[in-house]
C-alpha atoms as a PDB file:
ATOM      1  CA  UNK A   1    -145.857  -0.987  25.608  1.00  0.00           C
ATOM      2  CA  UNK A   2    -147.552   1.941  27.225  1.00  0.00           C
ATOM      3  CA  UNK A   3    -146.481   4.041  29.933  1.00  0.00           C
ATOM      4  CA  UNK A   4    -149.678   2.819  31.802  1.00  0.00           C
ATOM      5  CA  UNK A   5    -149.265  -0.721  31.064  1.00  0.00           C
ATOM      6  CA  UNK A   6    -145.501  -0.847  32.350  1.00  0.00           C
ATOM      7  CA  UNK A   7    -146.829   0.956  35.578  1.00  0.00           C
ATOM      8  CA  UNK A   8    -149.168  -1.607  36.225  1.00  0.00           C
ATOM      9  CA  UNK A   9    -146.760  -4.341  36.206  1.00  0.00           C
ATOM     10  CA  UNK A  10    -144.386  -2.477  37.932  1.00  0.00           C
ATOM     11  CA  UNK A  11    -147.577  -2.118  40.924  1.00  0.00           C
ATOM     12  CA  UNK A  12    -147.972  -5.340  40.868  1.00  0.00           C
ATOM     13  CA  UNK A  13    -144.775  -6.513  41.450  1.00  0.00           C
ATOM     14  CA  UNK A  14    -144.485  -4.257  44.581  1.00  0.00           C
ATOM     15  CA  UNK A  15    -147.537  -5.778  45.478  1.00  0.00           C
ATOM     16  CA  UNK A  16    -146.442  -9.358  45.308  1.00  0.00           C
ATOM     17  CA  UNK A  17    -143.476  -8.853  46.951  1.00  0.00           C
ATOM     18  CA  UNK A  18    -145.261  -7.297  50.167  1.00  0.00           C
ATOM     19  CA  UNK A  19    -147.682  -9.828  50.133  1.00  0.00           C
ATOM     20  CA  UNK A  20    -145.090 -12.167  50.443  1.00  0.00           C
ATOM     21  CA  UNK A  21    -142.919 -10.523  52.577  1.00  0.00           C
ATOM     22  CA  UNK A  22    -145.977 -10.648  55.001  1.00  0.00           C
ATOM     23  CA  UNK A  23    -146.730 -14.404  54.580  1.00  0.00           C
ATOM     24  CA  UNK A  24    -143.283 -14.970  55.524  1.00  0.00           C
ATOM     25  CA  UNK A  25    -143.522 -13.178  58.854  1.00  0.00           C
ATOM     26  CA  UNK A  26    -146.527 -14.705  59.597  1.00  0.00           C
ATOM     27  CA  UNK A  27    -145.243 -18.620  59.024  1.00  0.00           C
ATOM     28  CA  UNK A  28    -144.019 -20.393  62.233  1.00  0.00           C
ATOM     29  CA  UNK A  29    -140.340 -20.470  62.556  1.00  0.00           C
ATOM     30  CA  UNK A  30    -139.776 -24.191  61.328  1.00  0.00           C
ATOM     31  CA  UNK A  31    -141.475 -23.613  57.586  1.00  0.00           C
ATOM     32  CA  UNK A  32    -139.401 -20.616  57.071  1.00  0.00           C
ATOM     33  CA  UNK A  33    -137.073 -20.710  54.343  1.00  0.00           C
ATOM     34  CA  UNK A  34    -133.761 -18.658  54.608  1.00  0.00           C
ATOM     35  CA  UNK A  35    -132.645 -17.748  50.713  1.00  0.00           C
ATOM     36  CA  UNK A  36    -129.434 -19.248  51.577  1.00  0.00           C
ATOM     37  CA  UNK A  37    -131.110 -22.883  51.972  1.00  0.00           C
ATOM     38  CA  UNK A  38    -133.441 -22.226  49.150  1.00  0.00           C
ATOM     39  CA  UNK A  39    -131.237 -23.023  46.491  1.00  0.00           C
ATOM     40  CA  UNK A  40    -129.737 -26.225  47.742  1.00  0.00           C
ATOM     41  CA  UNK A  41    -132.198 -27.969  47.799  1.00  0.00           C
ATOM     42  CA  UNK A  42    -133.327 -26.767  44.187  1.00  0.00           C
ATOM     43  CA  UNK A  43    -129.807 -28.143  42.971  1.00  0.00           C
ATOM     44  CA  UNK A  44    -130.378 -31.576  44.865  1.00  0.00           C
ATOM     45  CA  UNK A  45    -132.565 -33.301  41.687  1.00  0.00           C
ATOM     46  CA  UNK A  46    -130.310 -31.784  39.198  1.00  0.00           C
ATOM     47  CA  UNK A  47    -127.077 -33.367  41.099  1.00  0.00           C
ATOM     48  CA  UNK A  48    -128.911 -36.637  41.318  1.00  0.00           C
ATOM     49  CA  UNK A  49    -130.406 -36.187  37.316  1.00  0.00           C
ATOM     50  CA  UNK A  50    -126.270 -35.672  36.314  1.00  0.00           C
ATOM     51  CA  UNK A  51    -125.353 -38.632  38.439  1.00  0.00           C
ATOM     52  CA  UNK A  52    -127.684 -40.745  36.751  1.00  0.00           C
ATOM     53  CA  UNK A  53    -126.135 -39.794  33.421  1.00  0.00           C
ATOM     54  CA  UNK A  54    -122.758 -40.619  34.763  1.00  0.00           C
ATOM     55  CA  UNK A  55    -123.825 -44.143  35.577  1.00  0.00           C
ATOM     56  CA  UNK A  56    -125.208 -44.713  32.069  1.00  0.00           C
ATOM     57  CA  UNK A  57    -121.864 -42.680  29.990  1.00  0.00           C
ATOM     58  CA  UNK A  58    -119.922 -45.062  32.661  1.00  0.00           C
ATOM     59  CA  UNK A  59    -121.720 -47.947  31.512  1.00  0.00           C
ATOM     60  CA  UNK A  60    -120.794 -48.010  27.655  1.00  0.00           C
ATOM     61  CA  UNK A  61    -117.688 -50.350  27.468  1.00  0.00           C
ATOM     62  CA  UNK A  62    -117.979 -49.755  23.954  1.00  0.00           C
ATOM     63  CA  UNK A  63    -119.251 -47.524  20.837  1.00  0.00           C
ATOM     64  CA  UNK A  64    -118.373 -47.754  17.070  1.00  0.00           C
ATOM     65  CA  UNK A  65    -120.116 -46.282  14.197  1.00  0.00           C
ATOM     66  CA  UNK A  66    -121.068 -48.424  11.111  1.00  0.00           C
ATOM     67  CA  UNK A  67    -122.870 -48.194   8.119  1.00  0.00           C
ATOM     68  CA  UNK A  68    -124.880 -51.415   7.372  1.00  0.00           C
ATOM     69  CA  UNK A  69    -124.724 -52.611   3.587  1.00  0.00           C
ATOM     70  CA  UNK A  70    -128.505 -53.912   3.470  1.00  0.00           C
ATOM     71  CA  UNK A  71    -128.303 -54.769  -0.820  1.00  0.00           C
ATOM     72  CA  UNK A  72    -129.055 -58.066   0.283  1.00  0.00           C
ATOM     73  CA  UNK A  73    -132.195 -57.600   1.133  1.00  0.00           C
ATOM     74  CA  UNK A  74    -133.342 -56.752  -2.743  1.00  0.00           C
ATOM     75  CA  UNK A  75    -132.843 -60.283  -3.551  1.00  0.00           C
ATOM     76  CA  UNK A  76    -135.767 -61.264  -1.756  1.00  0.00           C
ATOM     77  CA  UNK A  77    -139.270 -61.012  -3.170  1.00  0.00           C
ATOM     78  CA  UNK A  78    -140.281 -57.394  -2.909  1.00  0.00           C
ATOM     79  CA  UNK A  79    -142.944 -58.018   0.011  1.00  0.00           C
ATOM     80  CA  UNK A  80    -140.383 -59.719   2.157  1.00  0.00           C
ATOM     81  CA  UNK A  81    -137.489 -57.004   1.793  1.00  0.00           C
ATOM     82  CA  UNK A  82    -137.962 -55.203   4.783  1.00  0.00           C
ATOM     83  CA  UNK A  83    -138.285 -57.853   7.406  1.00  0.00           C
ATOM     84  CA  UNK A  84    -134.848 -59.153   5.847  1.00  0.00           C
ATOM     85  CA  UNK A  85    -133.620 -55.768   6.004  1.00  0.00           C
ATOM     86  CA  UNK A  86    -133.947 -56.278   9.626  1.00  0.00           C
ATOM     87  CA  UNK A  87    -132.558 -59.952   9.868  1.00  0.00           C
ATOM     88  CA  UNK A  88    -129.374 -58.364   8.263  1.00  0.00           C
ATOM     89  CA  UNK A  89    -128.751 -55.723  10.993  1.00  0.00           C
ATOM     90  CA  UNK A  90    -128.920 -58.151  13.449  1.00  0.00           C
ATOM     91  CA  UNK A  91    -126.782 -60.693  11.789  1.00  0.00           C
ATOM     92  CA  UNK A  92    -124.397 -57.473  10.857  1.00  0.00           C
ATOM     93  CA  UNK A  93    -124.099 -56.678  14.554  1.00  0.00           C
ATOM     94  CA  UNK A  94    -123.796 -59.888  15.826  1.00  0.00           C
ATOM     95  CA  UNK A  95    -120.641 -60.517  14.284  1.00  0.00           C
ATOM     96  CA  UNK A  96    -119.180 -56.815  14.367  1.00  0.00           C
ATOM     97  CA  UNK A  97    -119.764 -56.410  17.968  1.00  0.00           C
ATOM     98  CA  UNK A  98    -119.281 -60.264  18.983  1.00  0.00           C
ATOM     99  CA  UNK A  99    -122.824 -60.501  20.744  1.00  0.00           C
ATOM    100  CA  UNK A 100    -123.256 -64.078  22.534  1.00  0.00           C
ATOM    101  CA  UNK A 101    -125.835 -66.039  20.600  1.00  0.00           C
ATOM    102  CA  UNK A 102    -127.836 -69.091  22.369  1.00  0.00           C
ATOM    103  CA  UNK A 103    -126.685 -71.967  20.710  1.00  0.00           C
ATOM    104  CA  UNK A 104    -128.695 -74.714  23.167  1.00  0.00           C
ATOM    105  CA  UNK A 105    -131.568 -74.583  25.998  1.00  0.00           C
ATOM    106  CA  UNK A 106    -128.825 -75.023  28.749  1.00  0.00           C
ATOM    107  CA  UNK A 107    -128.025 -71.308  27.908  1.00  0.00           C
ATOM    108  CA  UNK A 108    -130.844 -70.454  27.746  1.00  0.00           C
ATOM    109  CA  UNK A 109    -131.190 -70.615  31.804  1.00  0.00           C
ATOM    110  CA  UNK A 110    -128.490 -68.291  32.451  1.00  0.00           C
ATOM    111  CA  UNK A 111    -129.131 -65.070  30.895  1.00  0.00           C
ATOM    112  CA  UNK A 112    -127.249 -63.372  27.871  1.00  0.00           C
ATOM    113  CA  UNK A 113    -126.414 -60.221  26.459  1.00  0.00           C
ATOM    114  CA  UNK A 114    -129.104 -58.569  24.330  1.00  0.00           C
ATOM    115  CA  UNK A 115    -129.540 -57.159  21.312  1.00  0.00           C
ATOM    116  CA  UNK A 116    -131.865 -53.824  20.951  1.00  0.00           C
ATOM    117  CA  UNK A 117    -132.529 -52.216  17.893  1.00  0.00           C
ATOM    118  CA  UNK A 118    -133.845 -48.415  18.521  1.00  0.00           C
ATOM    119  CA  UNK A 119    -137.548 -47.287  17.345  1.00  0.00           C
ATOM    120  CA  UNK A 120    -135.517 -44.869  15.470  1.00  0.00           C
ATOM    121  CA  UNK A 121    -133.756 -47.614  13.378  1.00  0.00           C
ATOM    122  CA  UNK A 122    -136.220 -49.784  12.378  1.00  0.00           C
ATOM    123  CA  UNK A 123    -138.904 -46.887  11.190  1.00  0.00           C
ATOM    124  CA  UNK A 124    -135.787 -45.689   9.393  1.00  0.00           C
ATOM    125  CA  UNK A 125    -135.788 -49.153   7.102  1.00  0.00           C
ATOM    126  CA  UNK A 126    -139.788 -49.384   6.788  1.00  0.00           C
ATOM    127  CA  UNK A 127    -139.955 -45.554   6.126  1.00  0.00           C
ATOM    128  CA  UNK A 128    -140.332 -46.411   2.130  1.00  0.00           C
ATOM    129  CA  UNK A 129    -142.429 -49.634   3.083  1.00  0.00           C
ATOM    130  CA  UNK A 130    -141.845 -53.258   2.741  1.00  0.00           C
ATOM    131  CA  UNK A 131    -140.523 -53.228  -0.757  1.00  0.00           C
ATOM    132  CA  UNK A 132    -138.008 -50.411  -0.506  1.00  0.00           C
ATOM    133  CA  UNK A 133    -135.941 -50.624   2.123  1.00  0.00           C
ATOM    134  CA  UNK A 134    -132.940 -48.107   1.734  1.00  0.00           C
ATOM    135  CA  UNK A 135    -129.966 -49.801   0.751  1.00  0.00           C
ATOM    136  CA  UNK A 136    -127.720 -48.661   3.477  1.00  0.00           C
ATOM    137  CA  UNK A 137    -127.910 -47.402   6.930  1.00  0.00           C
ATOM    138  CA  UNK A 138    -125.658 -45.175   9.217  1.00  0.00           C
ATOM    139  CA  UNK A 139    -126.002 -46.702  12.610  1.00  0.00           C
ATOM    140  CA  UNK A 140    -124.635 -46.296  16.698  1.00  0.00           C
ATOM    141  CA  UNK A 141    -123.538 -49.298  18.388  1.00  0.00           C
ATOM    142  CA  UNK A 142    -123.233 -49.426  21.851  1.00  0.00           C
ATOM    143  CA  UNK A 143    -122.211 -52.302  24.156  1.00  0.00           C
ATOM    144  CA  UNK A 144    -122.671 -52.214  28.356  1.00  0.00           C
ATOM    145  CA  UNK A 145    -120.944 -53.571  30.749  1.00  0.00           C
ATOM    146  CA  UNK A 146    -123.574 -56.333  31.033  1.00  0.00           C
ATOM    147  CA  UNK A 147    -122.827 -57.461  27.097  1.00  0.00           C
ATOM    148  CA  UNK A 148    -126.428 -55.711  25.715  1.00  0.00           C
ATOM    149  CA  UNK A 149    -125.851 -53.927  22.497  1.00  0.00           C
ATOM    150  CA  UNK A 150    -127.995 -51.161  21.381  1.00  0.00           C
ATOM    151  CA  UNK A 151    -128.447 -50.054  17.842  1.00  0.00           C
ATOM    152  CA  UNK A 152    -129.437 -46.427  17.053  1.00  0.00           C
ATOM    153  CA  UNK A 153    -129.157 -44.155  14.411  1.00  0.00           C
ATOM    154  CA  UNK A 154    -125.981 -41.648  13.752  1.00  0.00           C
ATOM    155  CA  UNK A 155    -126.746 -37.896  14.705  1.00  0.00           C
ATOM    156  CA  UNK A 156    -126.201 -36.920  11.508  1.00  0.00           C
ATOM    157  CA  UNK A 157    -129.388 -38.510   9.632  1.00  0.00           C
END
């Protein structure tokens, strides 16, 4: 930069802090802010953002890593291989992570754990289509407190 160009923004610097050196003086006492109360209340919705985060880490009973054989699925006729790439990581994580299945409609009042498969996941098996889906996958399984299980991708794919 120029000599004439840092100048400038020095000048205008000085000139915003007068200005608002002067709006300050001229607000009534009760909207004026002291810079000791400034920051506290900046830090309130970052406190309350890291207790959510608590509450959710708090919530996971349980997380394991597994990698889903999904060969199974190429038995199927090739149009039909994807969607029973799908019914296999649900069956897969049924058993591994003992999810609760409905058996009758009884049940079916009271309400049981769930099983959620991330966005991630299941563009991950249709990302080569219906008729190639990969033959494994490297998943995240999480369980809550509740008994819902969530299925998302590892970090490292």
């Amino acid at each position: 930069m120029s000599q004439e160009t840092k100048q400038d923004q020095i000048q205008k610097e000085e000139d915003i802090t007068e200005v608002s050196q002067e709006e300050i003086l001229e607000l009534p006492q009760e909207a004026k802010v002291t810079p000791s109360e400034a920051p506290v209340k900046e830090e309130a919705p970052i406190e309350e953002a890291k207790a959510k985060r608590k509450k959710k880490e708090e919530e996971i009973v349980e997380e394991r890593f597994y990698t889903i054989p999904l060969q199974k699925a190429l038995i199927r006729p090739p149009k039909k291989r994807a969607p029973r790439a799908m019914q296999l990581i649900k069956l897969f994580v049924t058993k591994h992570m003992k999810l609760a299945i409905k058996i009758s409609d009884e049940e079916a009042a009271g309400e049981l754990p769930q099983l959620v498969i991330s966005q991630e996941v299941n563009e991950k098996v249709w990302s080569r289509g219906i008729e190639k889906p990969p033959r494994k996958i490297k998943t995240r399984i999480t369980k809550d407190r509740d008994g819902n299980v969530t299925v998302c991708l590892a970090e490292n794919q």
